[in-house]
Protein backbone atom coordinates (compact mmCIF):
# COMPACT_ATOMS: atom_id res chain seq x y z
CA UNK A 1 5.44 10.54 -17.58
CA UNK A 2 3.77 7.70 -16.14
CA UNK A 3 2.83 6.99 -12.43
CA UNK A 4 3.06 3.45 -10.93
CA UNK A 5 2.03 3.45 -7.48
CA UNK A 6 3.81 0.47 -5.33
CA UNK A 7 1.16 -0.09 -2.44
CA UNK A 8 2.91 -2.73 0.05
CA UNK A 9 2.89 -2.57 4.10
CA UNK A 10 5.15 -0.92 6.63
CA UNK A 11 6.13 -4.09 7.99
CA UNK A 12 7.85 -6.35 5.71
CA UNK A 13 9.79 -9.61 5.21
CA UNK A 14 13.23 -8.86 3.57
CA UNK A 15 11.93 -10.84 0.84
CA UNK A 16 8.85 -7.94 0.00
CA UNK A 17 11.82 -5.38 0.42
CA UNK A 18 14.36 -7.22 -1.82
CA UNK A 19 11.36 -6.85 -4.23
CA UNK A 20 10.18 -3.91 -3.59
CA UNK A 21 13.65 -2.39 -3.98
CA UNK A 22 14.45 -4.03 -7.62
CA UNK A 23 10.99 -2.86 -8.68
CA UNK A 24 11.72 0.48 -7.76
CA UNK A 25 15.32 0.66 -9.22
CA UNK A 26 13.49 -1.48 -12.97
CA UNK A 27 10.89 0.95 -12.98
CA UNK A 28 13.29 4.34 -12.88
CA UNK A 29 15.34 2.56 -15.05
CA UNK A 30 12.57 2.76 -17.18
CA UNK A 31 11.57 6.23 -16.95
CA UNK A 32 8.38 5.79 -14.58
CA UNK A 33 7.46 8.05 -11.64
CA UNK A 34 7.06 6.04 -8.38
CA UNK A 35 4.38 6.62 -5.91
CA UNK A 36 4.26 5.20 -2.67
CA UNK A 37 2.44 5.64 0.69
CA UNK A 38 6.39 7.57 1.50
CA UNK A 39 6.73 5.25 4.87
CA UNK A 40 8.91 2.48 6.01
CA UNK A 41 8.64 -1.51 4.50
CA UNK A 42 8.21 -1.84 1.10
CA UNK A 43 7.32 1.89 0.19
CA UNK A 44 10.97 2.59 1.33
CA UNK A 45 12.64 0.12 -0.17
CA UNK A 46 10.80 1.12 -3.73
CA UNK A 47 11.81 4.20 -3.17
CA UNK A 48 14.93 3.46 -2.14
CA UNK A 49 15.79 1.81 -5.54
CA UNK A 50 14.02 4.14 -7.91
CA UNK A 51 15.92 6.94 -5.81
CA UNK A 52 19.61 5.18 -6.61
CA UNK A 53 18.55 4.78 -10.34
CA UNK A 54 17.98 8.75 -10.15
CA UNK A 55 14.22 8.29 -10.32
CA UNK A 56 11.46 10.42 -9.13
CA UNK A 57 9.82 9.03 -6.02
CA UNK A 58 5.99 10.80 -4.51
CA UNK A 59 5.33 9.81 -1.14
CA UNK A 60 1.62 10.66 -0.17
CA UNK A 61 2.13 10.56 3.49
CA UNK A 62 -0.83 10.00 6.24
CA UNK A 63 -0.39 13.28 8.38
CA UNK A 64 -0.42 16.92 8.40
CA UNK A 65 3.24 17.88 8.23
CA UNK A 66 7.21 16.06 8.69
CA UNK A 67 6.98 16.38 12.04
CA UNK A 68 4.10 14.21 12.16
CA UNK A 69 5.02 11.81 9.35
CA UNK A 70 8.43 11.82 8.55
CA UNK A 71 8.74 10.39 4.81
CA UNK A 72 11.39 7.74 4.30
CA UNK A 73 14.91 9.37 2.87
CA UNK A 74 14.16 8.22 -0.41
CA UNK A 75 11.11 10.18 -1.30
CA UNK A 76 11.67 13.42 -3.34
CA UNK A 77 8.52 14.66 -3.58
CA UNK A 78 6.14 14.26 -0.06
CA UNK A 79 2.68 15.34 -0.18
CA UNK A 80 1.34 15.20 3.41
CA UNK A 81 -2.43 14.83 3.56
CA UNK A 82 -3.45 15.20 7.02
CA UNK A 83 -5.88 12.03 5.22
CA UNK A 84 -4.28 9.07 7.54
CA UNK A 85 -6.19 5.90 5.42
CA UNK A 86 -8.17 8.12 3.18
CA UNK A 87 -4.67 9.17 1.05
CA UNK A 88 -4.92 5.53 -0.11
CA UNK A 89 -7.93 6.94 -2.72
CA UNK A 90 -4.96 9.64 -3.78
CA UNK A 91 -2.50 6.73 -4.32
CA UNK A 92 -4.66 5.03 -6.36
CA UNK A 93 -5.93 7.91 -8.20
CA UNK A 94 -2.29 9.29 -9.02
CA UNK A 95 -1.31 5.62 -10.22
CA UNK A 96 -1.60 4.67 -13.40
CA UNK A 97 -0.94 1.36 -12.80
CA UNK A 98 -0.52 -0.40 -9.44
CA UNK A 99 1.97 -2.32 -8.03
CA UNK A 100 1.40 -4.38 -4.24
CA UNK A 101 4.15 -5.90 -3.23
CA UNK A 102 3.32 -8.00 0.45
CA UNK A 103 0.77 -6.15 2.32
CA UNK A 104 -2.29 -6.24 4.97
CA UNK A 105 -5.62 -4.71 4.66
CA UNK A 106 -3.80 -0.83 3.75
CA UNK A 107 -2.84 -2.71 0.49
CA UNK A 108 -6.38 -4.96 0.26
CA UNK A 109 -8.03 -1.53 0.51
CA UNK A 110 -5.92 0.04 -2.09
CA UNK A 111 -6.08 -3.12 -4.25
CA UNK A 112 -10.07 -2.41 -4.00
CA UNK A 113 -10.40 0.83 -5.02
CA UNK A 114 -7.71 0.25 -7.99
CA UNK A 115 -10.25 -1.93 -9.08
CA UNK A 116 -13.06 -0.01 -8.45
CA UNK A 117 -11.37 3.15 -10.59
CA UNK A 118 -10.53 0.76 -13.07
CA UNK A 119 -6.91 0.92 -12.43
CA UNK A 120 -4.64 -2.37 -13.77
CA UNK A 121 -3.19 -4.34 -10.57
CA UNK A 122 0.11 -6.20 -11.09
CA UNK A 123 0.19 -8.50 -7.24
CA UNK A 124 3.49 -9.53 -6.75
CA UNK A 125 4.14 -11.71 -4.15
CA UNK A 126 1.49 -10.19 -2.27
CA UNK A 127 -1.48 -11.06 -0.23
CA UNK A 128 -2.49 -13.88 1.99
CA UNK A 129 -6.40 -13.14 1.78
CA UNK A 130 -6.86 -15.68 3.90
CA UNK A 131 -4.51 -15.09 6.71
CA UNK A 132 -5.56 -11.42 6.56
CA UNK A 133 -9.57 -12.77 7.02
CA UNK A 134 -8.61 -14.64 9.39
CA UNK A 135 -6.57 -12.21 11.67
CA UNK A 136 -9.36 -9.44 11.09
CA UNK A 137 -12.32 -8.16 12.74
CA UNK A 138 -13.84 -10.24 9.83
CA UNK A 139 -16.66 -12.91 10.59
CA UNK A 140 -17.43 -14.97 7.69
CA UNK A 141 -21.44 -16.95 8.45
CA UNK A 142 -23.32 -19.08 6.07
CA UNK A 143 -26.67 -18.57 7.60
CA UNK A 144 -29.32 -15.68 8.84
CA UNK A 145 -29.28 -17.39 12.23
CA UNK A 146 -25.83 -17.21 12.47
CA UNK A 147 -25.62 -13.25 12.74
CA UNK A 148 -27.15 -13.10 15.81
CA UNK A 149 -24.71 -15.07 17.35
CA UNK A 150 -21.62 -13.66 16.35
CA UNK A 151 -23.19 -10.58 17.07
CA UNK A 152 -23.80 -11.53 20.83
CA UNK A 153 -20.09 -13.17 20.81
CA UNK A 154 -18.92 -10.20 19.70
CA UNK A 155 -20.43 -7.63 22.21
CA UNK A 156 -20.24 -10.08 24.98
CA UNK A 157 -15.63 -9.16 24.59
């Protein structure tokens, strides 16, 4: 069986989990495992629709136990880490193809290191680099003077 991992953020719009959710149920439908970070936003509603189509849904959950990380209802299989960020490697590594649906830098980090382990990336309706740039701890400068000074700006918060 195949693994597509659906990376997408916690916080949604109920467009990304309208999506999310007829992804999930097209790609049980279809015989494919899903994996997903096992949380709320789009990872549940994946779930959530690969789970009504009878599908079998990972989540590879950030903490140590269910106490600490409750997976969604949806997932059948959690895997809890203890990893926090770091399970994103996991996801990508258990994917054989990835899905990102919406997203913030989780998914941008996941997107990377799909790319870096050669992994195909489908983006559907997903990613607003630029909004994510510019609401980030991100500075972008053109020139070596400029370093200093943003460096000053930023240790002078």
């Amino acid at each position: 069986m195949k693994i597509i991992g659906v990376m997408g953020g916690s916080n949604c719009s109920k467009e990304e989990y309208e999506t999310a959710y007829r992804i999930g149920k097209l790609l049980a439908k279809e015989g494919f495992v899903l994996l997903c970070g096992g949380g709320s936003g789009v990872m549940e509603a994946s779930a959530k629709g690969a789970y009504e189509e009878g599908g079998i849904t990972i989540g590879v959950l950030p903490g140590s136990n269910k106490k600490e990380t409750p997976p969604n209802p949806y997932i059948k299989i959690p895997i809890f880490t203890g990893m926090s960020d770091g399970r994103n490697s996991i996801n990508v590594k258990s994917s054989d193809i990835i899905i990102a649906i919406g997203g913030g830098p989780g998914t941008l980090s996941e997107i990377a290191l799909a790319l870096k382990n050669d992994k195909p990336v489908i983006l559907l309706k997903t990613l607003e680099v630029e909004k994510i740039l510019k609401n980030s701890n991100i500075f972008k400068v053109e020139k070596e003077e400029e370093v200093l000074k943003v460096i000053k700006d930023i240790l002078s918060e």
